[in-house]
N, C-alpha and C. Protein backbone atom coordinates (compact mmCIF):
# COMPACT_ATOMS: atom_id res chain seq x y z
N UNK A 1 34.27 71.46 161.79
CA UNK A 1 34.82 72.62 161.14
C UNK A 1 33.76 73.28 160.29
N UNK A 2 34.13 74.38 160.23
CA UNK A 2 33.05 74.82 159.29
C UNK A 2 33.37 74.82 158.04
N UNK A 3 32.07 75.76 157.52
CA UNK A 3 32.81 75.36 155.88
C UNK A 3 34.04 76.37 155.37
N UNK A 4 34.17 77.66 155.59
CA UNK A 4 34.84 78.56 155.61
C UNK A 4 36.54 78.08 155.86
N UNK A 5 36.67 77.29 156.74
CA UNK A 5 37.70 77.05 157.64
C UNK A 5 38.10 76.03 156.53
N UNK A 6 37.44 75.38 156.08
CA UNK A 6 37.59 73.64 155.21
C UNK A 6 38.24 74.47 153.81
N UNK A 7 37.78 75.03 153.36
CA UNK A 7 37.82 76.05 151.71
C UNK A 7 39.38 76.74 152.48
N UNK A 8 39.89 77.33 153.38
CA UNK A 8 40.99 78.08 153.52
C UNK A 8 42.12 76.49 153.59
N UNK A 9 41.53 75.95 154.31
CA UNK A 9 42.88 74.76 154.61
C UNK A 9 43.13 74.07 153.41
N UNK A 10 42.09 73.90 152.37
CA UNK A 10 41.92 73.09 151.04
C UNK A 10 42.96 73.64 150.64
N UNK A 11 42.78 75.40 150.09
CA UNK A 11 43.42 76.25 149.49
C UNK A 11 44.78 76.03 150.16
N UNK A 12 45.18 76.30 151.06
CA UNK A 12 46.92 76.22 151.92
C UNK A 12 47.35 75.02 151.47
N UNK A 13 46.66 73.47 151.51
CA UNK A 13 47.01 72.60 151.07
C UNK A 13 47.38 72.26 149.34
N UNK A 14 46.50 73.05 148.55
CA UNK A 14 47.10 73.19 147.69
C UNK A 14 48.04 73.74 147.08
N UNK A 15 48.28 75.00 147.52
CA UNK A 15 49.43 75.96 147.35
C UNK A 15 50.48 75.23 147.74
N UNK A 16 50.60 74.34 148.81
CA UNK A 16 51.65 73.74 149.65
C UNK A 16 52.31 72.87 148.38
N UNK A 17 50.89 72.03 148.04
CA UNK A 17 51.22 71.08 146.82
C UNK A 17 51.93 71.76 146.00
N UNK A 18 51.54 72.58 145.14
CA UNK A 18 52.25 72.94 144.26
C UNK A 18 53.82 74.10 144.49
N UNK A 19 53.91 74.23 145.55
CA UNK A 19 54.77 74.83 145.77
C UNK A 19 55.98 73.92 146.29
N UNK A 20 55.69 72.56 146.71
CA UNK A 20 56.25 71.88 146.79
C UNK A 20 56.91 70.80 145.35
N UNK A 21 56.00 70.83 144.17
CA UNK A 21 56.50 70.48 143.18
C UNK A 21 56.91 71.10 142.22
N UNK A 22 56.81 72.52 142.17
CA UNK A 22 57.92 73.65 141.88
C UNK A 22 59.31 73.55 142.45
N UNK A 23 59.47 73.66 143.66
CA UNK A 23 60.63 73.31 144.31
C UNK A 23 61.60 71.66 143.79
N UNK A 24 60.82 71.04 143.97
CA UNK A 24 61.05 69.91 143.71
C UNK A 24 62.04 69.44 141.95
N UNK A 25 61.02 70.55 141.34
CA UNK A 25 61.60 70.69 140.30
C UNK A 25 62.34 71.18 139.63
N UNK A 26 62.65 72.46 140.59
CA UNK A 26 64.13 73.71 140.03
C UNK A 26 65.02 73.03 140.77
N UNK A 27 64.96 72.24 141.65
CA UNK A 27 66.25 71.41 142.46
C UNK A 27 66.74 70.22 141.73
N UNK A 28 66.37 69.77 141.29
CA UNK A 28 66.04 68.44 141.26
C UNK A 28 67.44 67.99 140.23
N UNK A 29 66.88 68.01 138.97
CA UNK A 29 68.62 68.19 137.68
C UNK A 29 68.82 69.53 136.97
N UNK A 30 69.91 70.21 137.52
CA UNK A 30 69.85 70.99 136.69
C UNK A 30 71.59 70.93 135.67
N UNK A 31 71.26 70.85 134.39
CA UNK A 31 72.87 70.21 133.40
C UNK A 31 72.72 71.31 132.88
N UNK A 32 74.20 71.57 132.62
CA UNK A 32 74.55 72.86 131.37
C UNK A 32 75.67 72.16 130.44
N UNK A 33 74.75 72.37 129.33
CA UNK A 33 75.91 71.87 128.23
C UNK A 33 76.41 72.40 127.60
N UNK A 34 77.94 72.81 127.08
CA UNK A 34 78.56 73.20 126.65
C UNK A 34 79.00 74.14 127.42
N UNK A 35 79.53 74.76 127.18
CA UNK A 35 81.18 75.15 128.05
C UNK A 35 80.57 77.13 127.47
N UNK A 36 80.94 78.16 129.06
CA UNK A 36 81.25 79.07 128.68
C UNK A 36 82.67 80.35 129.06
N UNK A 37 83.08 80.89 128.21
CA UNK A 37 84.59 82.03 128.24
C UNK A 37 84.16 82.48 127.45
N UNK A 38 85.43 83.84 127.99
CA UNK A 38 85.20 85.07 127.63
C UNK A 38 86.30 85.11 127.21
N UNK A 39 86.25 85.64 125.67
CA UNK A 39 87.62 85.46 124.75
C UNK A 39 88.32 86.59 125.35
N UNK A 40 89.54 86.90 124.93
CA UNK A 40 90.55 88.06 125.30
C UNK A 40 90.29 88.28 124.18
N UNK A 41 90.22 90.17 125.03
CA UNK A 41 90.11 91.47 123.91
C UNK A 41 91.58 92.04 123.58
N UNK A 42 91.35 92.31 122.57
CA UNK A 42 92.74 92.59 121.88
C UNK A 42 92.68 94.39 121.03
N UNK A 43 93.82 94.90 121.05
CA UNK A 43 93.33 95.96 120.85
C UNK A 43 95.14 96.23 119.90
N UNK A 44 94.75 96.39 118.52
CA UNK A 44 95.97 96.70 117.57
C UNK A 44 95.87 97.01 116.38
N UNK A 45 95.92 98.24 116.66
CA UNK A 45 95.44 99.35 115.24
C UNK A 45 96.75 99.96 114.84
N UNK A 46 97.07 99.87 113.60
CA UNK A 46 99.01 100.30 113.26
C UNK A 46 99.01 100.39 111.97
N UNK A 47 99.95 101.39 111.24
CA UNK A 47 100.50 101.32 109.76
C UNK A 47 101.40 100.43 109.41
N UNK A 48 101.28 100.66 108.18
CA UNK A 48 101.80 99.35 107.23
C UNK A 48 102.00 99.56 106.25
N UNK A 49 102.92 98.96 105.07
CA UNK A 49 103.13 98.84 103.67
C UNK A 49 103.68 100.25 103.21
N UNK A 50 104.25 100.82 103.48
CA UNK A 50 104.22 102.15 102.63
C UNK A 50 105.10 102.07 101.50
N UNK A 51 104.44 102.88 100.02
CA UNK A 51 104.36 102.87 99.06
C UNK A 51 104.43 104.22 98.56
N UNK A 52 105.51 104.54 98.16
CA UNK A 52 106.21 106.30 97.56
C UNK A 52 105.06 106.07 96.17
N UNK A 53 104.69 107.42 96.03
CA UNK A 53 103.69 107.86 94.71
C UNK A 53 105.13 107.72 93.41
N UNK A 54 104.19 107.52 92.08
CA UNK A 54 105.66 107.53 91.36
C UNK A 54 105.50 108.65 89.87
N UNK A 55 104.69 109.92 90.88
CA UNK A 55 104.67 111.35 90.04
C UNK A 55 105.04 112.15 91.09
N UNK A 56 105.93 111.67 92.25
CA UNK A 56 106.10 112.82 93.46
C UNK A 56 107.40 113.65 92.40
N UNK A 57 106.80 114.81 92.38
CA UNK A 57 107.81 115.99 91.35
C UNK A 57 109.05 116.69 92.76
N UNK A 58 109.21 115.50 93.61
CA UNK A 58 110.62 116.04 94.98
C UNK A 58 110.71 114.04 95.13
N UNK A 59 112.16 113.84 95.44
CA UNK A 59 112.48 112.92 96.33
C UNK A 59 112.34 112.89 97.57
N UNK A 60 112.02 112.41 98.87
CA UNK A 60 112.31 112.60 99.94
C UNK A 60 113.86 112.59 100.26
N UNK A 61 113.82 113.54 101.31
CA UNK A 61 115.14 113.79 101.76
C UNK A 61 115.44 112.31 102.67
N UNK A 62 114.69 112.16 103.64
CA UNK A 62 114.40 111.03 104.13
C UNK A 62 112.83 110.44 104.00
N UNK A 63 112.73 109.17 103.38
CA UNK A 63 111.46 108.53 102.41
C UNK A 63 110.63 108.26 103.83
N UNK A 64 109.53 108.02 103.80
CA UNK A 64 108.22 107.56 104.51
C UNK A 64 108.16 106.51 105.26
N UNK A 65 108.68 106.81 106.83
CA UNK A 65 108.87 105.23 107.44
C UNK A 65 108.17 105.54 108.33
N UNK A 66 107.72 104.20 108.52
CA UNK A 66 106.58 103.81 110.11
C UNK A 66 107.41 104.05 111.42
N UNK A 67 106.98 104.60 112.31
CA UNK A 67 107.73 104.57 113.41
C UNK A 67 107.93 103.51 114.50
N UNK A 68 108.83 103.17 115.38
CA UNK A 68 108.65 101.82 115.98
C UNK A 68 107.61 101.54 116.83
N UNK A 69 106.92 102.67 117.05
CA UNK A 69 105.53 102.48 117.64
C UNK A 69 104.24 101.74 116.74
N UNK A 70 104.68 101.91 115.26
CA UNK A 70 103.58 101.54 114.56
C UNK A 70 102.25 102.52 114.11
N UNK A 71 102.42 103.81 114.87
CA UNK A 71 100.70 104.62 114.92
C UNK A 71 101.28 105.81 114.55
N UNK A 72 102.98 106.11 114.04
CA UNK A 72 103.15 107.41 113.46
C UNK A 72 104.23 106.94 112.11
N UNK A 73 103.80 107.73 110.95
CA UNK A 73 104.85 107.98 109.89
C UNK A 73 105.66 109.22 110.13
N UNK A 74 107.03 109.04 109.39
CA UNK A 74 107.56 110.63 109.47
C UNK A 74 108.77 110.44 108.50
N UNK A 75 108.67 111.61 107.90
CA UNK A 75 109.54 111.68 106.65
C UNK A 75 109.70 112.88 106.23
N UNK A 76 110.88 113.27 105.60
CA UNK A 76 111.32 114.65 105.37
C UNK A 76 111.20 115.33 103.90
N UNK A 77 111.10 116.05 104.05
CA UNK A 77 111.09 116.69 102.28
C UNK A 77 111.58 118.06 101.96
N UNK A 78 111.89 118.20 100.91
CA UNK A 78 112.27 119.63 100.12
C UNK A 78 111.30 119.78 99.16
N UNK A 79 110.44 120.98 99.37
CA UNK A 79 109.61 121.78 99.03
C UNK A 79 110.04 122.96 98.33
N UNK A 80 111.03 123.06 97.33
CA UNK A 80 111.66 124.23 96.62
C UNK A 80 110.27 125.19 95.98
N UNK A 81 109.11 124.63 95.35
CA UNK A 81 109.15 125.95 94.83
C UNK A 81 107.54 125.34 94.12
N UNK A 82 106.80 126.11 93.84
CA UNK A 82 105.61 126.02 93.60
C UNK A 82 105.11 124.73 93.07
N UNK A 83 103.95 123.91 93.80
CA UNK A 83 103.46 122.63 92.97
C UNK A 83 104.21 121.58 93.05
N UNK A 84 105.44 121.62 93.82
CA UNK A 84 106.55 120.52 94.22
C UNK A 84 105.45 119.89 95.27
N UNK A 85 105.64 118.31 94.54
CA UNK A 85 104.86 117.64 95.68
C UNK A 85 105.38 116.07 96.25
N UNK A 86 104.86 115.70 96.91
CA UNK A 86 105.08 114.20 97.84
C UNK A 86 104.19 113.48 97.89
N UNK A 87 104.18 112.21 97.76
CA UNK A 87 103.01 111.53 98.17
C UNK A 87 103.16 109.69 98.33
N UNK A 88 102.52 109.23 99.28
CA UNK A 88 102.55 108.07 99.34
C UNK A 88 101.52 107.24 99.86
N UNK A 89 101.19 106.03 99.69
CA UNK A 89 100.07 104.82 99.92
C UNK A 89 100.35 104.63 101.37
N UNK A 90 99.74 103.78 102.17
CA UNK A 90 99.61 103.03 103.06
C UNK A 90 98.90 101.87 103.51
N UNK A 91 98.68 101.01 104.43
CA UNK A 91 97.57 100.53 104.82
C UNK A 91 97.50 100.93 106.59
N UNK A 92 96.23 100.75 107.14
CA UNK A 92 95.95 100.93 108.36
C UNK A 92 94.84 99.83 108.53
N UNK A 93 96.03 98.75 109.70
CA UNK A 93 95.03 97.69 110.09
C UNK A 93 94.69 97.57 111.37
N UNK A 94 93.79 96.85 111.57
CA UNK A 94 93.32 96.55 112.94
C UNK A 94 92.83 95.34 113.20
N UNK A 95 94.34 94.75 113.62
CA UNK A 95 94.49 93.12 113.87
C UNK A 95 93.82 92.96 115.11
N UNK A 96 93.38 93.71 115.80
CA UNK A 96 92.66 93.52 116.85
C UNK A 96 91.17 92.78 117.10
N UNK A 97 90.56 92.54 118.18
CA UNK A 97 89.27 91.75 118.39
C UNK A 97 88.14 93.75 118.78
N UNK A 98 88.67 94.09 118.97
CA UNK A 98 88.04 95.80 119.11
C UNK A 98 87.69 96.73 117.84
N UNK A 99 86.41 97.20 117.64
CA UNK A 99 86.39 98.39 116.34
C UNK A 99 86.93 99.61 116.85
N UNK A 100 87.53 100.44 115.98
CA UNK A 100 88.35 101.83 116.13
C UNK A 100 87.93 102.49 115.48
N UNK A 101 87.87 103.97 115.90
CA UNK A 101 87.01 104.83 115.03
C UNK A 101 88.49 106.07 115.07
N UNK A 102 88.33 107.45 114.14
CA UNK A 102 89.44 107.87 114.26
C UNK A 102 89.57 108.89 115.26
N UNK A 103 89.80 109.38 115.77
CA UNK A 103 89.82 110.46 116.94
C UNK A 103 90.63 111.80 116.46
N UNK A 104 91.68 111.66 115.90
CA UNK A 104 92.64 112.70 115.70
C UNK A 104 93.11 112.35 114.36
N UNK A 105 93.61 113.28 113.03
CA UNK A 105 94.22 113.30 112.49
C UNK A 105 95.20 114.42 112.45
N UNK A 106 96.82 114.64 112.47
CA UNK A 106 97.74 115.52 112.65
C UNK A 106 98.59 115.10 111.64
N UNK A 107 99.08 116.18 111.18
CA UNK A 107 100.86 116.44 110.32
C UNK A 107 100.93 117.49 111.05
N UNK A 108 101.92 117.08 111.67
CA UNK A 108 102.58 118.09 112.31
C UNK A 108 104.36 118.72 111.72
N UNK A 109 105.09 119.95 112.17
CA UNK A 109 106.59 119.64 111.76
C UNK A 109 106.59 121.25 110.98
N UNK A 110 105.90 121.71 110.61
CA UNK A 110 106.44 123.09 109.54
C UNK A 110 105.56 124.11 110.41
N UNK A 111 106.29 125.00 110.42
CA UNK A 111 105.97 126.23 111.13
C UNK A 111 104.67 127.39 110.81
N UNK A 112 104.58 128.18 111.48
CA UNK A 112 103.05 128.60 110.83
C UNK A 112 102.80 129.14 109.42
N UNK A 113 104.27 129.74 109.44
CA UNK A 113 104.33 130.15 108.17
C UNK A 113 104.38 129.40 106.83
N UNK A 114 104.82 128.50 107.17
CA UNK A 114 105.10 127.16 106.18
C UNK A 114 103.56 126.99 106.12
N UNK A 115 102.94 126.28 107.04
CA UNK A 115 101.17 126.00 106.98
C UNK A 115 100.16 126.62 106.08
N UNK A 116 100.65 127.65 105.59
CA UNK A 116 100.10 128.89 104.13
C UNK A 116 100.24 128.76 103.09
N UNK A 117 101.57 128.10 102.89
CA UNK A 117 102.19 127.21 101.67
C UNK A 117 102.05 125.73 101.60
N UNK A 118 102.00 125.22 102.29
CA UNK A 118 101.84 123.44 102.24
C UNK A 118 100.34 123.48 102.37
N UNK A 119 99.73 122.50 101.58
CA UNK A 119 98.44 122.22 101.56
C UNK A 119 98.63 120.21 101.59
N UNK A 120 98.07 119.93 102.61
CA UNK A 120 98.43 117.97 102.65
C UNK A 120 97.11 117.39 102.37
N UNK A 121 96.63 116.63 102.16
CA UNK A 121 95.79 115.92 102.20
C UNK A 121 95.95 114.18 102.85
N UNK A 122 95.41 113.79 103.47
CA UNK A 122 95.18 112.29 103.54
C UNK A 122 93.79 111.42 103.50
N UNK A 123 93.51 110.68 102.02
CA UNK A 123 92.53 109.89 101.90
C UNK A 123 92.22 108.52 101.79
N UNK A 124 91.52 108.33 101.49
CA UNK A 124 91.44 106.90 101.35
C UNK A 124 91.67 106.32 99.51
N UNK A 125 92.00 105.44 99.37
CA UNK A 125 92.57 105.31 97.69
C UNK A 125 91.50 105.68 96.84
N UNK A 126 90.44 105.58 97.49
CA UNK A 126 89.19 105.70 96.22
C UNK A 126 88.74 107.36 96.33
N UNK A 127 89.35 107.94 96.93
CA UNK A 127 89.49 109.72 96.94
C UNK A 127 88.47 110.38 97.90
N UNK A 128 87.73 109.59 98.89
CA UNK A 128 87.31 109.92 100.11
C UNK A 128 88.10 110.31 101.18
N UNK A 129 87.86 111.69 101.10
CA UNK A 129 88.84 112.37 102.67
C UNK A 129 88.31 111.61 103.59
N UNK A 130 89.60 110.96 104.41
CA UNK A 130 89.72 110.87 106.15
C UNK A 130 88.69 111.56 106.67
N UNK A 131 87.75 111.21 107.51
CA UNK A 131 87.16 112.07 108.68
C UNK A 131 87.10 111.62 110.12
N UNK A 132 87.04 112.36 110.77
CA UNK A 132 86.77 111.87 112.30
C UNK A 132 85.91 110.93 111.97
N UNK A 133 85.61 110.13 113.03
CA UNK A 133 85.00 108.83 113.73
C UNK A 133 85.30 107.82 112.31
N UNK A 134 85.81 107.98 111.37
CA UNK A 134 85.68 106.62 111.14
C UNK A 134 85.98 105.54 111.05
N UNK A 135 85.19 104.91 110.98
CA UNK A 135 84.78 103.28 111.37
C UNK A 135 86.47 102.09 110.83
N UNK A 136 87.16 101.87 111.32
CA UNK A 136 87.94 100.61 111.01
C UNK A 136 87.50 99.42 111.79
N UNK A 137 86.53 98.32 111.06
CA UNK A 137 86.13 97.37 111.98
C UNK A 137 87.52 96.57 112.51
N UNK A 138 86.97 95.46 113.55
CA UNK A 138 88.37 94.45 113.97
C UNK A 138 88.83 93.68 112.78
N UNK A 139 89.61 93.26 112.87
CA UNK A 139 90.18 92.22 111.67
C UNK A 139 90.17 92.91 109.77
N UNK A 140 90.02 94.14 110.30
CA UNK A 140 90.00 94.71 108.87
C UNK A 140 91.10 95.49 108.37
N UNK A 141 91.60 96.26 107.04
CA UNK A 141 92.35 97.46 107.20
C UNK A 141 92.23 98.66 105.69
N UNK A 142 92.34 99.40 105.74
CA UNK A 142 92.27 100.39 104.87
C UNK A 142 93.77 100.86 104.07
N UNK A 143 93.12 100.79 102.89
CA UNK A 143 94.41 101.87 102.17
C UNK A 143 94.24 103.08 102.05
N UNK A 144 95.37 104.26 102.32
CA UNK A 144 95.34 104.82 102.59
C UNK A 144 95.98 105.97 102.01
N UNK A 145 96.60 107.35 101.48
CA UNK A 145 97.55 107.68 100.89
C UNK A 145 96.90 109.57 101.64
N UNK A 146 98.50 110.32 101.78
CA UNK A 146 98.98 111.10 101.86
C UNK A 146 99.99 112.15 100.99
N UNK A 147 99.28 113.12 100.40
CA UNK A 147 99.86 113.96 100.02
C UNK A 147 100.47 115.05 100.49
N UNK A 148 101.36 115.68 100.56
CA UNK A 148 102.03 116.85 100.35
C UNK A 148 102.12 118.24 99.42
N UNK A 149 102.05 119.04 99.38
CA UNK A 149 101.85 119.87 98.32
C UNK A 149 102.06 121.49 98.55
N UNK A 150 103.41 122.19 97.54
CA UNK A 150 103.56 123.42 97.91
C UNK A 150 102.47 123.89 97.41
N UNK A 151 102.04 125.11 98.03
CA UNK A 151 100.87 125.68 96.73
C UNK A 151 101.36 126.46 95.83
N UNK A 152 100.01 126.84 94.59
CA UNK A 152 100.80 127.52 93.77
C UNK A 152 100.80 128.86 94.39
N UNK A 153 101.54 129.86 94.02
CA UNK A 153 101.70 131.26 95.22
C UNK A 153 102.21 132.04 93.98
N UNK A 154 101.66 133.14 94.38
CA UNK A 154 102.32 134.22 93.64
C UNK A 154 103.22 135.04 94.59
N UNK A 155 103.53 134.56 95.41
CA UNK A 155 104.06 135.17 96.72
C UNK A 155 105.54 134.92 96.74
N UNK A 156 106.28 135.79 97.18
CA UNK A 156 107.85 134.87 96.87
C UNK A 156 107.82 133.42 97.54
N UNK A 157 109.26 132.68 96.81
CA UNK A 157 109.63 131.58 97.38
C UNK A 157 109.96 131.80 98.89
N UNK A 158 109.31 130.66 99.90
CA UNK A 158 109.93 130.95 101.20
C UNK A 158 111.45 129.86 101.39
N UNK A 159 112.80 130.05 101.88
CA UNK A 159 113.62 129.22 101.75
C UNK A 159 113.67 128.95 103.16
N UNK A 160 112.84 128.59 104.10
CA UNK A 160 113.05 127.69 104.83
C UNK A 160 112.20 126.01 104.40
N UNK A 161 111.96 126.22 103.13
CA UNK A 161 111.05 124.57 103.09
C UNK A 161 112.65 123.82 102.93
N UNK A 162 113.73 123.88 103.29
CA UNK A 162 114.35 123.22 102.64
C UNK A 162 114.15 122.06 104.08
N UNK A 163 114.42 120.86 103.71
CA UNK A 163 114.50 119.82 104.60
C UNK A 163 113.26 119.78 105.69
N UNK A 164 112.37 119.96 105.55
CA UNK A 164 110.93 120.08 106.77
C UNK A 164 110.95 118.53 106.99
N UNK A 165 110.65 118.46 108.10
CA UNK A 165 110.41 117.12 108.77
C UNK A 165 109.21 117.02 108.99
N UNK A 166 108.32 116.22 108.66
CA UNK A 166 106.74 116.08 108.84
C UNK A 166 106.68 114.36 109.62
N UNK A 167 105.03 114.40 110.41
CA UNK A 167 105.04 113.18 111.11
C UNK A 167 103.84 113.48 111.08
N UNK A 168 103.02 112.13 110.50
CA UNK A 168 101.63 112.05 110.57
C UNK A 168 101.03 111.21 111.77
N UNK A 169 99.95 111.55 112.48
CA UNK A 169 99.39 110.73 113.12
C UNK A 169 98.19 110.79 113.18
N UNK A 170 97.51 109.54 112.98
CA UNK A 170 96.12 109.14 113.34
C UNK A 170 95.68 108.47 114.40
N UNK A 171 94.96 109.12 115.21
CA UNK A 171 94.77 108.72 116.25
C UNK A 171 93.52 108.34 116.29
N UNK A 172 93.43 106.41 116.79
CA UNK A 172 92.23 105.12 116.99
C UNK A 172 91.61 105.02 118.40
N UNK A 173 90.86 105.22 118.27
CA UNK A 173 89.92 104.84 119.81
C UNK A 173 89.06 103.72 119.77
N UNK A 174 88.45 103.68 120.75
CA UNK A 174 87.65 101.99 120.68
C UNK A 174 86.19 103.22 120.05
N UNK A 175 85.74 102.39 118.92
CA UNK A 175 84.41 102.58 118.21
C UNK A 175 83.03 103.05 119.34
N UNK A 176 82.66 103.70 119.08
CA UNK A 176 81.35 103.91 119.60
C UNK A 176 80.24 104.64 118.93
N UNK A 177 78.66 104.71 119.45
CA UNK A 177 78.05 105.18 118.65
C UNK A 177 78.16 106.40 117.41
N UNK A 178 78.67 107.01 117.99
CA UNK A 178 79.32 108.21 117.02
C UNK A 178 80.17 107.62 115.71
N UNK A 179 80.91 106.52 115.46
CA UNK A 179 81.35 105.79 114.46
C UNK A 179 80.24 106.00 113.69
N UNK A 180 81.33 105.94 111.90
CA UNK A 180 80.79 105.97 110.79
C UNK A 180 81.36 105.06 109.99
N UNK A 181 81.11 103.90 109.53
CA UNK A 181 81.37 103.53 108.27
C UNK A 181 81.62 103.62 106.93
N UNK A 182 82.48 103.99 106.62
CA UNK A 182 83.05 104.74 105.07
C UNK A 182 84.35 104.52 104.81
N UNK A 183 84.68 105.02 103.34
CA UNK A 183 86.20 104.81 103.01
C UNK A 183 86.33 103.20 102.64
């Protein structure tokens, strides 16, 4: 053989070698310890606790209840006459394994004209307005509170506020980059 021929077969023979104790060795034991699952995702974002303000200058006609869905309040009021107002606490939790960010906030229920005269607010207890996207992590929940409020007007009294039915909803989505942390 020549020498050329001797140096290529050396080389094949070695590659062989070691390609054979590579093999040898990803086959050979392979153990996994400890155990893997994939927990169940859970997804339950809902109101809670509600708590009447105790300077609301109106009673509710009908007081501030959760709906059996859990994701809407609705409650009625009389709005007679300038600076008459409503208001109440909440919490909003999210017993869930998912973060929720907010998507929608609505009071809906009084007509357009009414909408000129009622001014609402909903914040968080420490006096940070609600905003889109934010952040309710899993296992967490926020307090929350909602006001009502005729304005002051120099405008006549309108007499359809009598009995308005209002229904708040906040609407939770699953968190994503756009989430903010606050409140």
């Amino acid at each position: 053989m020549n020498k050329n021929k001797k140096k290529t077969l050396l080389v094949i023979l070695i590659l062989i070698f070691f390609i054979s104790i590579g093999f040898s060795y990803l086959s050979s034991n392979l153990k996994i310890n400890g155990g893997t699952g994939i927990s169940p995702m859970k997804w339950s974002v809902y109101f809670d606790n509600i708590v009447e303000d105790n300077d609301n200058t109106v009673a509710a006609i009908k007081p501030a209840t959760i709906e059996s869905s859990k994701t809407k309040i609705s409650f009625d009021v009389n709005l007679e006459k300038p600076l008459d107002k409503y208001g109440f606490q909440f919490d909003i939790r999210n017993d869930g394994t998912i973060d929720a960010m907010i998507e929608s906030i609505e009071l809906y229920g009084f007509s357009v004209e009414q909408s000129k005269y009622i001014d609402y607010k909903v914040n968080y207890l420490n006096g940070d307005e609600l905003k889109l996207y934010d952040l309710l992590k899993a296992g967490s929940s926020k307090k929350l509170h909602l006001s009502v409020l005729y304005k002051d007007s120099n405008s006549d009294l309108l007499s359809d506020f009598n009995n308005v039915t209002l229904t708040l909803n906040i609407v939770y989505v699953q968190a994503d980059n756009r989430a903010n942390d606050r409140g």
